[in-house]
N, C-alpha and C. Protein backbone atom coordinates (compact mmCIF):
# COMPACT_ATOMS: atom_id res chain seq x y z
N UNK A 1 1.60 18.85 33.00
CA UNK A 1 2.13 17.92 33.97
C UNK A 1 1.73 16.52 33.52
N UNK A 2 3.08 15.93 33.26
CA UNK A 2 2.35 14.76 32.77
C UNK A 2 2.66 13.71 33.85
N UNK A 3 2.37 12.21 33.50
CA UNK A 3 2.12 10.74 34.29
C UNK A 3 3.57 10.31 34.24
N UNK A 4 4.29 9.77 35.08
CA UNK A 4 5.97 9.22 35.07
C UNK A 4 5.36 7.86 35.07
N UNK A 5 6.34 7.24 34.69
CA UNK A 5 6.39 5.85 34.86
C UNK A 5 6.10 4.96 36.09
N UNK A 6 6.74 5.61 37.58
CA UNK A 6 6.30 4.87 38.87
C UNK A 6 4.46 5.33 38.74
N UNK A 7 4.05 6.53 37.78
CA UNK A 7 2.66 6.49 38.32
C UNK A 7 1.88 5.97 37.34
N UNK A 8 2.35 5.83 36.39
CA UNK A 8 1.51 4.68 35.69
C UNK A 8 1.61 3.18 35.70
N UNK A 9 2.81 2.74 36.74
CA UNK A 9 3.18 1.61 37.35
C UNK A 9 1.77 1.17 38.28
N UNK A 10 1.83 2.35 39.29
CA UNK A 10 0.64 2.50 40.37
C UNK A 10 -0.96 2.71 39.96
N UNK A 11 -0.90 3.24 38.82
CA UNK A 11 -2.27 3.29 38.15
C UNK A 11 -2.74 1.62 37.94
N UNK A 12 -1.76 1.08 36.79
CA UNK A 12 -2.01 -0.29 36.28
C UNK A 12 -2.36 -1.18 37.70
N UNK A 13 -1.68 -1.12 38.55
CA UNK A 13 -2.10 -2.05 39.90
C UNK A 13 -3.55 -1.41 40.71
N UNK A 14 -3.72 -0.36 40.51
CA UNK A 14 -4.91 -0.26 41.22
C UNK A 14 -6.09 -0.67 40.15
N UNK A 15 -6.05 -0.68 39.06
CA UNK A 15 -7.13 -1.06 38.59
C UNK A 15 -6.80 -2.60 38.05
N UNK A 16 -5.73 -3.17 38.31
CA UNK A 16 -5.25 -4.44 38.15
C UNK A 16 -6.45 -4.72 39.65
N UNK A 17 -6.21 -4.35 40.51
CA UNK A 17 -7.09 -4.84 41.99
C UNK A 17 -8.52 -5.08 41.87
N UNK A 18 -8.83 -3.47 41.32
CA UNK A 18 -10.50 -3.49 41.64
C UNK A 18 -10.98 -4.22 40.36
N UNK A 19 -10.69 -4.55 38.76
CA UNK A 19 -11.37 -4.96 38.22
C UNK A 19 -10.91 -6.66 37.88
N UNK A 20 -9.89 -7.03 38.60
CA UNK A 20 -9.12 -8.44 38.36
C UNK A 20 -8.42 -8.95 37.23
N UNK A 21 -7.70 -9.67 36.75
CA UNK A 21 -7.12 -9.74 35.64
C UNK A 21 -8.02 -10.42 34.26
N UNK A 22 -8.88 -11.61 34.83
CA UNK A 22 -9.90 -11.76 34.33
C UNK A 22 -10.82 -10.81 33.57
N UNK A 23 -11.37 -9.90 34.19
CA UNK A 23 -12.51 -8.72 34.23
C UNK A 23 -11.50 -8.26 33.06
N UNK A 24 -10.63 -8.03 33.24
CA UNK A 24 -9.94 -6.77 31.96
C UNK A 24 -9.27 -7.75 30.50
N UNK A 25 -9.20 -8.66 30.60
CA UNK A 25 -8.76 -9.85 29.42
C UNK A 25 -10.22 -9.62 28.81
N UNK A 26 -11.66 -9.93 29.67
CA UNK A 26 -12.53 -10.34 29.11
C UNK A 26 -13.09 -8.69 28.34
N UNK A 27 -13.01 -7.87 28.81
CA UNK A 27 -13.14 -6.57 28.53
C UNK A 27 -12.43 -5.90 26.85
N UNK A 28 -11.32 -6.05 27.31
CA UNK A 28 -10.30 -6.38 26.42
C UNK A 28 -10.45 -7.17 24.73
N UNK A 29 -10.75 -8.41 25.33
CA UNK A 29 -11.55 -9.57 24.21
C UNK A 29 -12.72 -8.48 23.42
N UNK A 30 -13.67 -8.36 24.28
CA UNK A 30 -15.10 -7.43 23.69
C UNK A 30 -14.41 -6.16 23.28
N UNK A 31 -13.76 -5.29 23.29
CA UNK A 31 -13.41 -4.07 22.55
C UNK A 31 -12.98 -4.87 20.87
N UNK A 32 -11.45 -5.96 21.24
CA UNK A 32 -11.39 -6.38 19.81
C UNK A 32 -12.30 -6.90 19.22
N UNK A 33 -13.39 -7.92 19.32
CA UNK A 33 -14.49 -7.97 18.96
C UNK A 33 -15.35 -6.98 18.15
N UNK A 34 -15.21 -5.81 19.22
CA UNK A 34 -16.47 -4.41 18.47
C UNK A 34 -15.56 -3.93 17.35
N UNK A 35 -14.31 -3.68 17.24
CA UNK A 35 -13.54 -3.05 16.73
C UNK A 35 -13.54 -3.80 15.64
N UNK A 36 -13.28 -5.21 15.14
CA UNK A 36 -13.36 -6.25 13.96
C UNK A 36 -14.59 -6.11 13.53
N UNK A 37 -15.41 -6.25 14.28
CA UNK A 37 -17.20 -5.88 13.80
C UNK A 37 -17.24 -4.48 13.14
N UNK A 38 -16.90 -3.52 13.59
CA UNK A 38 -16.76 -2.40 12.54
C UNK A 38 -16.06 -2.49 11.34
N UNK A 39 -14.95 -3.13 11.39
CA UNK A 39 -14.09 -3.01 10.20
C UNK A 39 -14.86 -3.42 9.03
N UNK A 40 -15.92 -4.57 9.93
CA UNK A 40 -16.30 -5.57 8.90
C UNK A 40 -17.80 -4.81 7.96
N UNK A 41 -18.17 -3.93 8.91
CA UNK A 41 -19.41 -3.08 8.41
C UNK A 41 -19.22 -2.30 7.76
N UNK A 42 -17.87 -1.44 7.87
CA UNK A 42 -17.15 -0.66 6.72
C UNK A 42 -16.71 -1.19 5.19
N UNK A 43 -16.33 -2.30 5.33
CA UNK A 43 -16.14 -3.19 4.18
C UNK A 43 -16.81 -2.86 3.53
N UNK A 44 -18.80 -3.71 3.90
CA UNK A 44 -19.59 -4.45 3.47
C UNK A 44 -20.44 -3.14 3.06
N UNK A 45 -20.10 -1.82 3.67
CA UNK A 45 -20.41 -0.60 3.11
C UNK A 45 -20.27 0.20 1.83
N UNK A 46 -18.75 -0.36 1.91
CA UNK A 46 -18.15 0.48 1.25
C UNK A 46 -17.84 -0.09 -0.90
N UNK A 47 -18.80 -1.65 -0.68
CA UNK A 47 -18.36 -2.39 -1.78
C UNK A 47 -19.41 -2.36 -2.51
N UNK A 48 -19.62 -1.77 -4.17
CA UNK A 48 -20.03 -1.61 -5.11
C UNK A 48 -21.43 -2.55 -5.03
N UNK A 49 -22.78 -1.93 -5.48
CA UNK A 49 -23.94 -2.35 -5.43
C UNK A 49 -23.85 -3.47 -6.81
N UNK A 50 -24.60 -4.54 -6.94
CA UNK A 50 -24.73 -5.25 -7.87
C UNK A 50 -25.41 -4.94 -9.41
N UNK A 51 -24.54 -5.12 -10.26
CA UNK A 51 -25.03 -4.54 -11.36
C UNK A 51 -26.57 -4.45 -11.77
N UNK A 52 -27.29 -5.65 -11.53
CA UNK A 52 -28.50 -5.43 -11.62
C UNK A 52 -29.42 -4.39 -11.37
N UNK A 53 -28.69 -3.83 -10.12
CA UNK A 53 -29.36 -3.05 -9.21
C UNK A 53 -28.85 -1.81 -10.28
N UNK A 54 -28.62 -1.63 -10.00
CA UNK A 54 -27.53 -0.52 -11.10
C UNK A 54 -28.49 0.26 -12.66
N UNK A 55 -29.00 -1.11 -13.09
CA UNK A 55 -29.70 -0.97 -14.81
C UNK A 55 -31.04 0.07 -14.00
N UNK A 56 -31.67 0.77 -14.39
CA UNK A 56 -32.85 1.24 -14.30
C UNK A 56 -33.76 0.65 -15.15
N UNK A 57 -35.29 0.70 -14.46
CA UNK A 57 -36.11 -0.33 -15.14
C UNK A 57 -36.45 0.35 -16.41
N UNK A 58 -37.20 -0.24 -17.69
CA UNK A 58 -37.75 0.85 -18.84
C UNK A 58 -39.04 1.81 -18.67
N UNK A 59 -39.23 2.71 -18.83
CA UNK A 59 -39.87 3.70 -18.75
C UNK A 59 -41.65 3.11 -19.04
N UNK A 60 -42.47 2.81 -17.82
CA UNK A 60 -43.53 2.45 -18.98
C UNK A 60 -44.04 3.65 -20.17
N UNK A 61 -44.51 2.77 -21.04
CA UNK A 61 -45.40 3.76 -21.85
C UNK A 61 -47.06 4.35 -21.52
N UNK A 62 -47.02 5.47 -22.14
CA UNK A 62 -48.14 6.18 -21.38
C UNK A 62 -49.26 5.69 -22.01
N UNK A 63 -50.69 5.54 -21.32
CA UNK A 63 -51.71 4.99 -21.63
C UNK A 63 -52.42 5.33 -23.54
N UNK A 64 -51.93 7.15 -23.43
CA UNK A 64 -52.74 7.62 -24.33
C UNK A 64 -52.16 6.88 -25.60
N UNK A 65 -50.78 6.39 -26.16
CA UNK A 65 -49.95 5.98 -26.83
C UNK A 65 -50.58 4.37 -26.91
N UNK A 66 -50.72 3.98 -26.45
CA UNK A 66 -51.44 1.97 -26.09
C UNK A 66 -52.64 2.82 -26.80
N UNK A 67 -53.51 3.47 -26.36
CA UNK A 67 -54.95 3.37 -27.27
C UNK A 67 -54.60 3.90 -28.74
N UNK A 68 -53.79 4.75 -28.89
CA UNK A 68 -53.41 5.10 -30.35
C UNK A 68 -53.35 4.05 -31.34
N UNK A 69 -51.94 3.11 -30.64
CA UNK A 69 -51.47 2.19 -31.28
C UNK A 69 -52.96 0.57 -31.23
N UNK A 70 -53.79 0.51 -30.66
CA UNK A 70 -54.78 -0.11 -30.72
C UNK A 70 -55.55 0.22 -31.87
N UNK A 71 -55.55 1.80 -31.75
CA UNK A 71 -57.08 1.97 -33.10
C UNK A 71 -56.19 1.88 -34.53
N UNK A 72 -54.95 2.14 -34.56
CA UNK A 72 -54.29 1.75 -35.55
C UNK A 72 -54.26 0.61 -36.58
N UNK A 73 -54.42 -0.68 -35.26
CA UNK A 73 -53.89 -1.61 -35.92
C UNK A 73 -55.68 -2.19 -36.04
N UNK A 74 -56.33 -1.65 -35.39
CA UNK A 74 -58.03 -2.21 -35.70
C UNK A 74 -58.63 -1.31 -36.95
N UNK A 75 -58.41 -0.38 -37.10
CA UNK A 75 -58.40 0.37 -38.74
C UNK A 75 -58.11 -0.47 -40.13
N UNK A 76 -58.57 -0.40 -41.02
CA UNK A 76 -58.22 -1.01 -42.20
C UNK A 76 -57.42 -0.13 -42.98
């Protein structure tokens, strides 16, 4: 059973009454608002990290390898 037109005529005026025309513009305003604010978080989501970020740093070298290469070069 669905809504006819005289009753969604009668719907729109009763809540045209209780919330004023004001109340529902300003209501209205704040949904498009939230709705642009998402779009905009999806964007800013969805767009490729900066290459920098990207490179991985170099591997340090392990301690035992640094003392190797020390007695090496202090050796004659």
């Amino acid at each position: 059973m669905g809504l006819s037109l005289p009753h969604l005529i009668i719907l729109a005026l009763v809540v045209l009454v209780l919330f004023g025309r004001g109340r529902i513009s300003e209501m209205m305003g704040d949904f498009g608002k939230g709705i642009k604010s998402f779009k905009e978080g999806m964007n800013e989501e969805s767009k490729p990290a900066p290459p920098s970020s990207q490179i991985p740093p170099p591997p340090a070298a392990p301690v035992a390898d640094k003392a190797a290469e020390q007695n090496q070069t202090t050796q004659p």
